[in-house]
Protein backbone atom coordinates (compact mmCIF):
# COMPACT_ATOMS: atom_id res chain seq x y z
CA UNK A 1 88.26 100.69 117.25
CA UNK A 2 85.62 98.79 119.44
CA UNK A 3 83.49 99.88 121.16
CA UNK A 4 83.78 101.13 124.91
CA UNK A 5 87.43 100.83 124.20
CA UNK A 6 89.40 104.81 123.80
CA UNK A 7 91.09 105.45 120.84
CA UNK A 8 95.02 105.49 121.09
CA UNK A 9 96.18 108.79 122.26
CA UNK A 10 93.19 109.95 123.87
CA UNK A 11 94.67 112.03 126.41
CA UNK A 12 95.78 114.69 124.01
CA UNK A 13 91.39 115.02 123.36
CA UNK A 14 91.64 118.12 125.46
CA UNK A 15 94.12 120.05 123.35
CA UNK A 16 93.17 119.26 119.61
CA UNK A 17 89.57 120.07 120.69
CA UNK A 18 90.85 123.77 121.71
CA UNK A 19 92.71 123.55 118.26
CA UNK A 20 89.88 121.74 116.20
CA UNK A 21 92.02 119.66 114.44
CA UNK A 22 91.87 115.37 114.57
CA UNK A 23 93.38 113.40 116.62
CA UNK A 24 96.53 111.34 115.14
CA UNK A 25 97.14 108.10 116.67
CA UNK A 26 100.72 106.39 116.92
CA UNK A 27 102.09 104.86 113.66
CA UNK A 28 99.73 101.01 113.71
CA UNK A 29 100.21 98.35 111.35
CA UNK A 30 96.51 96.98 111.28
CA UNK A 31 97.37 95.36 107.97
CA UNK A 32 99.85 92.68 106.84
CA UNK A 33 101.60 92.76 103.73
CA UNK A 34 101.50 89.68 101.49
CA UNK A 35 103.75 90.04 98.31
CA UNK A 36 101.84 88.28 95.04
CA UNK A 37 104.31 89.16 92.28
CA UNK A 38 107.64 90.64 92.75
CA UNK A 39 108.10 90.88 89.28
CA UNK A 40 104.89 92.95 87.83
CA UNK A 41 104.89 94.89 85.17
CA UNK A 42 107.92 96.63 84.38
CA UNK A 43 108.37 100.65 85.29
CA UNK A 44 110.31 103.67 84.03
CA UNK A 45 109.35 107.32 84.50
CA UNK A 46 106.52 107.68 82.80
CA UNK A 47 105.38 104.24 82.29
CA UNK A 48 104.12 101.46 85.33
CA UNK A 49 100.81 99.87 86.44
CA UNK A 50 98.54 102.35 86.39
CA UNK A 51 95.28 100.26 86.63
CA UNK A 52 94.09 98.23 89.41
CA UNK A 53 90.53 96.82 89.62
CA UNK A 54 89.31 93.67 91.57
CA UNK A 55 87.04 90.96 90.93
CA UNK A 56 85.93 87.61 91.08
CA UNK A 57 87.49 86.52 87.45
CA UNK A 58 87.23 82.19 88.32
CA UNK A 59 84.12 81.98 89.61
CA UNK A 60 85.71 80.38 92.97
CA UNK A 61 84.03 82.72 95.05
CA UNK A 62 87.24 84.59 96.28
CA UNK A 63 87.76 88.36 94.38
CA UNK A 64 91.32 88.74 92.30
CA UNK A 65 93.39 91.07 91.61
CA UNK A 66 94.39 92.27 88.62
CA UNK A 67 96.64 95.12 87.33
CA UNK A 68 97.79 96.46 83.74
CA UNK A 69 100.81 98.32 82.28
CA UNK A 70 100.58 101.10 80.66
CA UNK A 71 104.06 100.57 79.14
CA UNK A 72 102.89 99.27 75.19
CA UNK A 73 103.73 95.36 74.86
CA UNK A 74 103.23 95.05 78.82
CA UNK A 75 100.79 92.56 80.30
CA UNK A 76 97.35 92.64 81.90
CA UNK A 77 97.41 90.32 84.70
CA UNK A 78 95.50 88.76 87.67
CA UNK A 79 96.37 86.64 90.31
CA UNK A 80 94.05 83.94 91.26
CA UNK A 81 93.12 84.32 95.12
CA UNK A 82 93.68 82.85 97.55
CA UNK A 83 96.90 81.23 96.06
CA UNK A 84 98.17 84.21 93.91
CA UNK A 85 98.38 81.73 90.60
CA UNK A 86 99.25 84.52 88.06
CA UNK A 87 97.39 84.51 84.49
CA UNK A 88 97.34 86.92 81.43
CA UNK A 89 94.84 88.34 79.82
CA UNK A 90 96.27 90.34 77.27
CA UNK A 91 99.71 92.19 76.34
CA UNK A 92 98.96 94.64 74.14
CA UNK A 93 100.10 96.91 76.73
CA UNK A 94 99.07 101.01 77.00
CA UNK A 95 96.37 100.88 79.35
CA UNK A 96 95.23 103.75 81.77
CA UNK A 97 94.32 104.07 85.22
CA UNK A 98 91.46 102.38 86.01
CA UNK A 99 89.54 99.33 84.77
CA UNK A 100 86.06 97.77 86.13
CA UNK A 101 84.79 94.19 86.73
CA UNK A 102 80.94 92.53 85.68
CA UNK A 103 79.55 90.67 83.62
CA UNK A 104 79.14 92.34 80.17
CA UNK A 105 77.48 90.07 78.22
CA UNK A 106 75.36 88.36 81.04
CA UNK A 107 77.10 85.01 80.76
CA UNK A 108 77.72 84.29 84.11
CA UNK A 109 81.14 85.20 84.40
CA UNK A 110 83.28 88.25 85.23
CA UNK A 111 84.72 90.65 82.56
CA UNK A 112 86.93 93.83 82.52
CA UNK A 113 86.36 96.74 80.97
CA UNK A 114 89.56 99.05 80.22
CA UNK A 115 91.14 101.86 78.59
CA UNK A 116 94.18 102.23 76.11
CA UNK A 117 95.76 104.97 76.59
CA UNK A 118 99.33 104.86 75.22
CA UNK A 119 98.57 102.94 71.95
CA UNK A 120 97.55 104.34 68.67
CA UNK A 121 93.96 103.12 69.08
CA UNK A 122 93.63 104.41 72.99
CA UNK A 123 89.88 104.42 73.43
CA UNK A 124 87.22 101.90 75.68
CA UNK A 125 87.55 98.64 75.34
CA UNK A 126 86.57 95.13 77.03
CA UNK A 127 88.09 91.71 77.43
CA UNK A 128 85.67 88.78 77.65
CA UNK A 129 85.97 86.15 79.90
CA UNK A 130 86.26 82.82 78.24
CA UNK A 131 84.67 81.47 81.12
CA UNK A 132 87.32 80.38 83.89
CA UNK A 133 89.12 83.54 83.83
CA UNK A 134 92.14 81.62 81.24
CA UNK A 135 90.69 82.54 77.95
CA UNK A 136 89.62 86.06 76.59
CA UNK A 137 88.30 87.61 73.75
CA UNK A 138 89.00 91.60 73.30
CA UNK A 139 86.08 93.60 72.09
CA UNK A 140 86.78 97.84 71.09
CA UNK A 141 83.57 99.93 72.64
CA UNK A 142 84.84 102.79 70.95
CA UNK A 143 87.20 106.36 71.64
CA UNK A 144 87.63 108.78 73.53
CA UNK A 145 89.90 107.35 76.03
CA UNK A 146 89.50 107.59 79.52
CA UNK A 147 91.21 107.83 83.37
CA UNK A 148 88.17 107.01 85.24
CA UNK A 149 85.19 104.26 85.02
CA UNK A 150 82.56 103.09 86.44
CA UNK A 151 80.25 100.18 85.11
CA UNK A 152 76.77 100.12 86.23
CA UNK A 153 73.19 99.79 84.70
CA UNK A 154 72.18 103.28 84.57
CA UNK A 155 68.83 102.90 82.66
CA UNK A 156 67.82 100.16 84.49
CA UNK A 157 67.44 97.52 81.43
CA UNK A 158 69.55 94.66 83.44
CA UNK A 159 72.77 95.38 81.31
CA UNK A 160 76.12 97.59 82.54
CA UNK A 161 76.48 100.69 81.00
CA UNK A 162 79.38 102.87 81.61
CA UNK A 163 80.60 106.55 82.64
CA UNK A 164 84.02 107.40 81.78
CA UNK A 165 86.63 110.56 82.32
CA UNK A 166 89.61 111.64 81.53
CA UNK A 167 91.66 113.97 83.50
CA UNK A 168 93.50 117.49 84.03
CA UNK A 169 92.09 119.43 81.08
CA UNK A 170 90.75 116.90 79.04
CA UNK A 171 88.38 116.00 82.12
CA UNK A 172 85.84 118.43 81.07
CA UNK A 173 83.94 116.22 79.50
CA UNK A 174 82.09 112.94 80.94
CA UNK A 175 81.17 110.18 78.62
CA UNK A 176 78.17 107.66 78.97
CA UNK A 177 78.04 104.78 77.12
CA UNK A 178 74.61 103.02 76.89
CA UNK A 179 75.45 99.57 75.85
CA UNK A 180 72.83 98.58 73.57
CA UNK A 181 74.50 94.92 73.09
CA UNK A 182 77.44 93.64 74.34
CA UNK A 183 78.96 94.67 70.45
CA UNK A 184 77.17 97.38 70.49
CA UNK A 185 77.20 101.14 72.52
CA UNK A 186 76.36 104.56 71.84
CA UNK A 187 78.04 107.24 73.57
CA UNK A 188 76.27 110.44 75.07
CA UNK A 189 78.77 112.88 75.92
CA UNK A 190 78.34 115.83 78.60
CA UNK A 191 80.15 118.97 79.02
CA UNK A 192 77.65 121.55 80.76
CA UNK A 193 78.74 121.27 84.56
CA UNK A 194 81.98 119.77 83.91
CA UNK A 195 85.13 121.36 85.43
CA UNK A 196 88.37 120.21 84.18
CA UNK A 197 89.83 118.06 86.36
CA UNK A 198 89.55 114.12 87.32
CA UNK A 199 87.80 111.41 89.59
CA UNK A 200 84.20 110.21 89.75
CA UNK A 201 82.14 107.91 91.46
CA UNK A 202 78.35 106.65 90.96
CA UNK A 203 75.33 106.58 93.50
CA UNK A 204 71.62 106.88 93.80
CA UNK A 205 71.92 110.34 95.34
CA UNK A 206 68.32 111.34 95.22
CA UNK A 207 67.14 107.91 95.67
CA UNK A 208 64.50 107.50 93.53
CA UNK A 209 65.84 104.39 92.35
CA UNK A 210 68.36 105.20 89.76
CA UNK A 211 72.41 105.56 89.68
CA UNK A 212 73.77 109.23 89.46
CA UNK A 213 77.22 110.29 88.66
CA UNK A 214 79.66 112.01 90.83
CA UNK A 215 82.61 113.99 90.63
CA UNK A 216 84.26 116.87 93.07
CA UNK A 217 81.56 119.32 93.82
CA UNK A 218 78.92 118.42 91.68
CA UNK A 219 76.57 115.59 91.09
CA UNK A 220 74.21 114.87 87.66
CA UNK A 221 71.13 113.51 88.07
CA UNK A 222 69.86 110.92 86.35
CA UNK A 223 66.58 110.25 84.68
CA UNK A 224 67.52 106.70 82.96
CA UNK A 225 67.18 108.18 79.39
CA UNK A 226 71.50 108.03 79.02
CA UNK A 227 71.08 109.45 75.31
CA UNK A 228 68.54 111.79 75.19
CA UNK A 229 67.88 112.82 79.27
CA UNK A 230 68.64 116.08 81.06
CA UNK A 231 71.34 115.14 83.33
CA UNK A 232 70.56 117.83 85.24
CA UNK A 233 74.06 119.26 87.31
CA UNK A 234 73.77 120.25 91.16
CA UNK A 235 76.38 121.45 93.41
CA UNK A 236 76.77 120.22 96.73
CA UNK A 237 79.51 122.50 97.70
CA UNK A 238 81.30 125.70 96.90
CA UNK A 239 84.30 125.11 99.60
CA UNK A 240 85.85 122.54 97.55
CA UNK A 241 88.09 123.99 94.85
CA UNK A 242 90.56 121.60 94.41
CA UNK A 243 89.76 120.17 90.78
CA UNK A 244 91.65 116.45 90.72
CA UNK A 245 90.01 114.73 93.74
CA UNK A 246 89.05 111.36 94.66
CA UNK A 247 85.33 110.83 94.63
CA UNK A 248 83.83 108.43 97.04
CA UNK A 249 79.95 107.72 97.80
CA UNK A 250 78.42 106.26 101.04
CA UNK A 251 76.22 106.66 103.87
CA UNK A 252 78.50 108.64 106.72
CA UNK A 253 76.32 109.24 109.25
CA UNK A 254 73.81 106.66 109.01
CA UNK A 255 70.98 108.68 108.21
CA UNK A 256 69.97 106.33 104.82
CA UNK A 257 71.06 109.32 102.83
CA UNK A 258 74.49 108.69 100.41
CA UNK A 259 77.52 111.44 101.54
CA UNK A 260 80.40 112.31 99.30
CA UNK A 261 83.94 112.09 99.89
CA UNK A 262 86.48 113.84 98.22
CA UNK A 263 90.34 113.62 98.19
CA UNK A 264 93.26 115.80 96.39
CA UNK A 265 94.35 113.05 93.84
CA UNK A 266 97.01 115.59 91.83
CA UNK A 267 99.46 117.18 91.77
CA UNK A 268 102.72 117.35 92.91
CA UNK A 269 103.96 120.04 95.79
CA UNK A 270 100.61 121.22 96.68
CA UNK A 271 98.43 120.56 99.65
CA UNK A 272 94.96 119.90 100.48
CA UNK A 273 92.61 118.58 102.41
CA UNK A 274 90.44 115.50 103.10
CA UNK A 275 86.84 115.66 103.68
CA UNK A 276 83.41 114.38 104.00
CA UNK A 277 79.94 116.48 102.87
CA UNK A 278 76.92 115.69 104.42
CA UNK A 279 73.83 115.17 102.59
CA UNK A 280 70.86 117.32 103.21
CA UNK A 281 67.27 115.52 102.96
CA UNK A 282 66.99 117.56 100.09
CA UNK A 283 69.74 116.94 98.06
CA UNK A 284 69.09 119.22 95.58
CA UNK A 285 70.10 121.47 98.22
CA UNK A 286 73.78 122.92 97.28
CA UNK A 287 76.45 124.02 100.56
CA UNK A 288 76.11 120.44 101.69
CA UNK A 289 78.00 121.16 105.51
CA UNK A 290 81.44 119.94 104.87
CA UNK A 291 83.05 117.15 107.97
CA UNK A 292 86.78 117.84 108.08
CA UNK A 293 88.80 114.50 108.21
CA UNK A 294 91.95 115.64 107.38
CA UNK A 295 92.74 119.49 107.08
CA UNK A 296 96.09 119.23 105.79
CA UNK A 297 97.53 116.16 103.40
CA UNK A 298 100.00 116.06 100.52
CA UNK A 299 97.90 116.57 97.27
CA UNK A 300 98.74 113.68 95.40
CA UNK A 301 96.42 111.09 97.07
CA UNK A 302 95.00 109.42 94.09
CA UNK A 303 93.23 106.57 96.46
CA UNK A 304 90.19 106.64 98.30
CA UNK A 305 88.34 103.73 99.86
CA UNK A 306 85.39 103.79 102.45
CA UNK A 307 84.54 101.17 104.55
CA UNK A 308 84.24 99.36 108.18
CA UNK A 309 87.81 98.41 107.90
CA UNK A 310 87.95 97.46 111.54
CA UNK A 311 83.83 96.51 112.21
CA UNK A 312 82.82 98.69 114.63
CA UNK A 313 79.97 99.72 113.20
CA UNK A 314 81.09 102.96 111.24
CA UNK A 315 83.16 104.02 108.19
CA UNK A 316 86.71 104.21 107.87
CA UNK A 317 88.76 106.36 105.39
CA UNK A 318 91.71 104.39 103.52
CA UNK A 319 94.21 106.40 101.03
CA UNK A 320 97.39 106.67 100.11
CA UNK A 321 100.42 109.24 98.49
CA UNK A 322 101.48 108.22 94.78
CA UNK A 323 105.19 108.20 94.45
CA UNK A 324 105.29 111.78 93.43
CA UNK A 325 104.96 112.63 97.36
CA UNK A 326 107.90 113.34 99.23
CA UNK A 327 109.19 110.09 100.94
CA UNK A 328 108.08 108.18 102.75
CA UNK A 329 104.80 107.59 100.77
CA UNK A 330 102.03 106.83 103.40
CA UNK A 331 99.39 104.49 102.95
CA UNK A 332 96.79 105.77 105.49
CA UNK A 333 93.81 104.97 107.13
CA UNK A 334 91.44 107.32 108.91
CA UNK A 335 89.51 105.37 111.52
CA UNK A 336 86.19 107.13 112.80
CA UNK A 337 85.10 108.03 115.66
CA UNK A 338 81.48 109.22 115.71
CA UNK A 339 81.02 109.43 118.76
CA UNK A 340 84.23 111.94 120.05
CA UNK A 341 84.11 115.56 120.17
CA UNK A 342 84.58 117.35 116.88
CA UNK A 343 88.20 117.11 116.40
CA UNK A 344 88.63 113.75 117.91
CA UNK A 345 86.55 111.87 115.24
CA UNK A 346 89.13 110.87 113.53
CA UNK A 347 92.37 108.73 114.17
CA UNK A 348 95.05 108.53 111.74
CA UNK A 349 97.19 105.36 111.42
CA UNK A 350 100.27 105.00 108.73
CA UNK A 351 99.72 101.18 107.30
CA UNK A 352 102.97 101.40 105.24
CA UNK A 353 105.59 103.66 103.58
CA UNK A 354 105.49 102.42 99.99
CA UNK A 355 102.82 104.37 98.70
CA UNK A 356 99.61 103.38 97.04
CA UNK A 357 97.93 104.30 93.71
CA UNK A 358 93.89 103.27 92.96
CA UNK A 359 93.75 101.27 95.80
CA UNK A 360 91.16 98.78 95.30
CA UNK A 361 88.99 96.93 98.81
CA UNK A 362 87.88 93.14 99.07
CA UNK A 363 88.00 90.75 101.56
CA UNK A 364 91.01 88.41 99.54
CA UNK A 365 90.79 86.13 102.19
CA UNK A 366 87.34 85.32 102.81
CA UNK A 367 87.41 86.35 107.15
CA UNK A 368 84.77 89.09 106.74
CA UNK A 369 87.41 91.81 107.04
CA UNK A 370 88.29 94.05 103.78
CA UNK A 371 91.31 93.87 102.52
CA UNK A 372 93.20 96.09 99.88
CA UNK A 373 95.91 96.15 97.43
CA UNK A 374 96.98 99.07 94.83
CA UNK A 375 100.54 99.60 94.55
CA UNK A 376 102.28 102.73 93.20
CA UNK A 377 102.18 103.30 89.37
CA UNK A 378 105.98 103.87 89.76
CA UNK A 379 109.18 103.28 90.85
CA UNK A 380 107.81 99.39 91.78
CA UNK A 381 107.04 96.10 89.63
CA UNK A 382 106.42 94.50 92.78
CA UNK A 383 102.59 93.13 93.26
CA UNK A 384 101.60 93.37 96.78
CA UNK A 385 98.07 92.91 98.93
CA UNK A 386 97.19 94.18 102.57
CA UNK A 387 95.67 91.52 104.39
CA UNK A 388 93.12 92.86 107.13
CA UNK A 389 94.32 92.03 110.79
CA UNK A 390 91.73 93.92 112.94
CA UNK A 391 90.39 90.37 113.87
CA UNK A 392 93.65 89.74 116.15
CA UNK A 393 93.08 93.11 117.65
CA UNK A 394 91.51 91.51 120.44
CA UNK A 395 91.94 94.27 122.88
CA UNK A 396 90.56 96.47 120.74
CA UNK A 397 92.89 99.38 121.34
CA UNK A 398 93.88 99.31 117.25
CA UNK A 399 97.03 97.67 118.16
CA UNK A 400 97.96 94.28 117.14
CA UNK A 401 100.63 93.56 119.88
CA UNK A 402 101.95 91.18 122.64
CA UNK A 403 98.61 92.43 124.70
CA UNK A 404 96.80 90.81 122.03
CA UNK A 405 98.67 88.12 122.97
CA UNK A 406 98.36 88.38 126.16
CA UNK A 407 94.00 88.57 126.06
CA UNK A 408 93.99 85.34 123.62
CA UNK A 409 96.10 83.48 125.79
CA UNK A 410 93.41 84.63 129.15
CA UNK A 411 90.80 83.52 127.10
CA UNK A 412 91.49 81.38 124.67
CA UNK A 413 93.44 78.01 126.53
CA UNK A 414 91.66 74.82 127.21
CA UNK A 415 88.77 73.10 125.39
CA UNK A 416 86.53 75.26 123.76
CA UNK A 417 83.85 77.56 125.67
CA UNK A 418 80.36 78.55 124.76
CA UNK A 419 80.05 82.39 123.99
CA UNK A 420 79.04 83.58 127.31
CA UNK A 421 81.02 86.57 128.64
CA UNK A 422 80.00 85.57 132.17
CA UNK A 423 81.52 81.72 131.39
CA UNK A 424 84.89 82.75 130.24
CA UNK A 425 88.02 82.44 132.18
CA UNK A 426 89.25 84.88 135.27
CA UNK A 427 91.71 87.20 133.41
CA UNK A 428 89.85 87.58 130.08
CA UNK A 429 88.02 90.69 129.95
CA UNK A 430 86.95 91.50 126.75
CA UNK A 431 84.55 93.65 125.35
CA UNK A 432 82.15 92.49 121.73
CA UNK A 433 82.27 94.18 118.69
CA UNK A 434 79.97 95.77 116.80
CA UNK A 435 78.49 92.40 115.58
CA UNK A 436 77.63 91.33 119.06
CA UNK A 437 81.33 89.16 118.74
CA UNK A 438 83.84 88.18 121.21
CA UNK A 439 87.16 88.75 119.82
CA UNK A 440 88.58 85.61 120.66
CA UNK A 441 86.31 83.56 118.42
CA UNK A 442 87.77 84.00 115.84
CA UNK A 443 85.98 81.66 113.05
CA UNK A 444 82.73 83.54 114.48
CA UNK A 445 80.98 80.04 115.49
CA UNK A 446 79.87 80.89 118.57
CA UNK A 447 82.76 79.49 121.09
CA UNK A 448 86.29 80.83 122.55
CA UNK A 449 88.81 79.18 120.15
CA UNK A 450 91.60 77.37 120.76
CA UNK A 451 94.77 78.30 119.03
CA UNK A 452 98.20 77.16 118.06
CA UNK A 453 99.83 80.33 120.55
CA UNK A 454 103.36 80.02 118.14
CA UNK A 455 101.68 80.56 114.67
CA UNK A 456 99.78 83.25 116.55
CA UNK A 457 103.56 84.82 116.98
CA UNK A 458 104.22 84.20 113.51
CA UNK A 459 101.45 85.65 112.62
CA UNK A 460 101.61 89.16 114.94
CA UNK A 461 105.80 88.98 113.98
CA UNK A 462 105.14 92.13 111.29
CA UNK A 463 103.90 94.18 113.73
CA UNK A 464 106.19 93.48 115.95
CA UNK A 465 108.70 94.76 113.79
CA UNK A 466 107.76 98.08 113.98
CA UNK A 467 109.11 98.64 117.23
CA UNK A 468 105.69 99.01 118.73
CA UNK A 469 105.76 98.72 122.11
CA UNK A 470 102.86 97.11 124.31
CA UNK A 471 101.14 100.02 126.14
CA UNK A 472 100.68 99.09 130.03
């Protein structure tokens, strides 16, 4: 949403305030769906592409990509962006649920770290990128195996070390791996203050410089001695008891201080909810006050992505329901709205109905607006990304409609015009973003653009299908 503009559906304000619950807006498609591969790897029950991970594996500047089967003999793949060229890296097949991007041995290109899970020799391991993202060496880090990663220099040498863990009841345990040479790791593992259950995430939560680990309802503080430190365990909150979650970190409310979020990732037939916990300037501090987003969602939402999806200045909520859900499996995003009345700060908006799994965020198409892609571990083989279209939103009512249209066609016709709101055309009343932008300019150069008003069509034609209607 931009600002001064009211979120759809803000009449009903008055009544979910009385009710403290958040404010739903109508179904809107602020995404368009670009299919990459319809023939990914191959699914059955069990089996399907479980990881997803993203990252810049040509060096063109443009993030790819890339997902794995876990089916033994399947491929791991990425497609080159922005044209989707498709490449292997590997197809010994088996892999788990999530996989990480950097550059290992400090060559100057991207690698991908991984885990084997349905093979024999299921454990850590890492491809090496042969330079151009077409050649790749495989290199074993070692076992146990693992359902979540994250790669980051944790003792502050200039190398990426790693945290991994696996899940349900094996997810009582959280590995680091302090990577002493690319060929070379030792592995510290931890099991005081570790609940079964899944999902971490890393940030510098006491900010005194160094990366901390994350998982539902507890964060481990770091001391940059991965081997031989304390790892000391805090709780930020005893309200959360749902043990499989979704672990984000980022900065809420603008304060400078990183917040946790935390969604239900399994399992099947239960219910949860969504939320947000506030840091305290002390975060040692446990009961960390806990910011409802969402107070009742199916429990299998094993995505969960925060950014400024639409720019306004303020963090957005993305997720979505694995197959397991009952249909139809929502991808969702939860646009914020700081400054409403508790219960109105949030707006939820159903992208599509196919479901999501790991969703991963980049901007694909280099416009400044993140995109995403994840799709379901099951019951697909079809490779698909969501290309960010809050840039044609130029009402800013978080529509993309024929009153879009309608304000790019007031202000947009004719030669170019200098960014002045008091210069444009009678008509075009529009309001700048959070970046100080008119939403007509669209390349962001400084002047009204022209534009071609039948691609535009072709362009806003998804949405369209939705049976949206414009709102007078």
């Amino acid at each position: 949403m931009r600002l001064g503009i009211p979120p759809a559906g803000f009449g009903g304000v008055k009544l979910l305030v009385l009710v403290a619950l958040p404010l739903w807006g109508q179904a809107s498609y602020g995404f368009k769906r670009v299919v990459v591969d319809a023939n990914g790897p191959a699914w059955s029950t069990v089996y399907g592409m479980h990881v997803k991970a993203v990252g810049d594996l040509d060096g063109n500047g443009y993030p790819d990509p890339i997902v794995a089967a876990s089916l033994v003999g399947g491929p791991l793949v990425w497609y080159a962006a922005p044209g989707w060229t498709k490449h292997t890296i590997s197809t010994l097949g088996g892999w788990s649920t999530d996989a990480k991007v950097g550059d290992i041995d400090q060559d100057g290109d991207m690698d991908v770290v991984i885990s084997s899970w349905y093979r024999p020799d299921s454990g850590l391991e890492w491809f090496e990128n042969g330079g151009n993202g077409t050649t790749w060496t495989r290199h074993v880090i070692g076992t146990p195996r693992a359902h979540d990663l994250a790669l980051v220099d944790l003792d502050g040498d200039g190398d990426l070390d790693i945290v991994a863990r696996d899940q349900l009841g094996d997810g009582n345990k959280l590995q680091l791996w302090r990577q002493d040479s690319p060929l070379v790791w030792t592995r510290r593992t931890l099991t005081t203050g570790v609940p079964v259950g899944e999902g971490l995430a890393v940030g510098d939560m006491d900010q005194d410089q160094d990366i901390d680990v994350v998982i539902g309802g507890i964060w481990f503080e770091n001391t940059q001695d991965i081997v031989a430190g304390p790892w000391m365990a805090h709780s930020y909150t005893a309200t959360w008891t749902h043990p499989h979650a979704k672990v984000a970190t980022a900065d809420m409310n603008g304060d400078g201080r990183l917040d946790v979020a935390l969604a239900p990732s399994e399992q099947a037939g239960q219910t949860y909810r969504i939320s947000w916990f506030e840091a305290p300037a002390n975060p040692l501090s446990p009961n960390w006050t806990e910011h409802v987003i969402d107070p009742a969602t199916d429990g299998v939402m094993h995505s969960l992505q925060v950014r400024d999806f639409d720019r306004d200045g303020d963090l957005d909520v993305l997720t979505a329901e694995m197959h397991q859900s009952g249909n139809p499996d929502e991808i969702r995003l939860y646009l914020h709205h700081p400054e409403q009345p508790q219960g109105a700060k949030w707006t939820r908006h159903v992208i599509g109905s196919n479901g999501g799994h790991n969703l991963q965020v980049a901007d694909f198409d280099g416009d400044g607006y993140d995109d995403f892609f994840g799709p379901n571990w099951a019951e697909t083989s079809v490779v698909d990304v969501w290309i960010n279209q809050f840039r044609l939103d130029f009402n800013g009512d978080d529509h993309i409609d024929a009153l879009d249209i309608e304000v790019l066609a007031a202000c947009g016709t004719g030669p170019s015009i200098p960014y002045d709101i008091g210069a444009l055309p009678a008509g075009c009343t529009v309001v700048p973003d959070a970046q100080g932008y008119i939403p007509p300019d669209l390349d962001r150069d400084g002047d009204v653009d022209s534009v071609d008003f039948a691609a535009l069509q072709r362009e806003l034609s998804p949405y369209d299908e939705t049976n949206e209607r414009p709102r007078r």
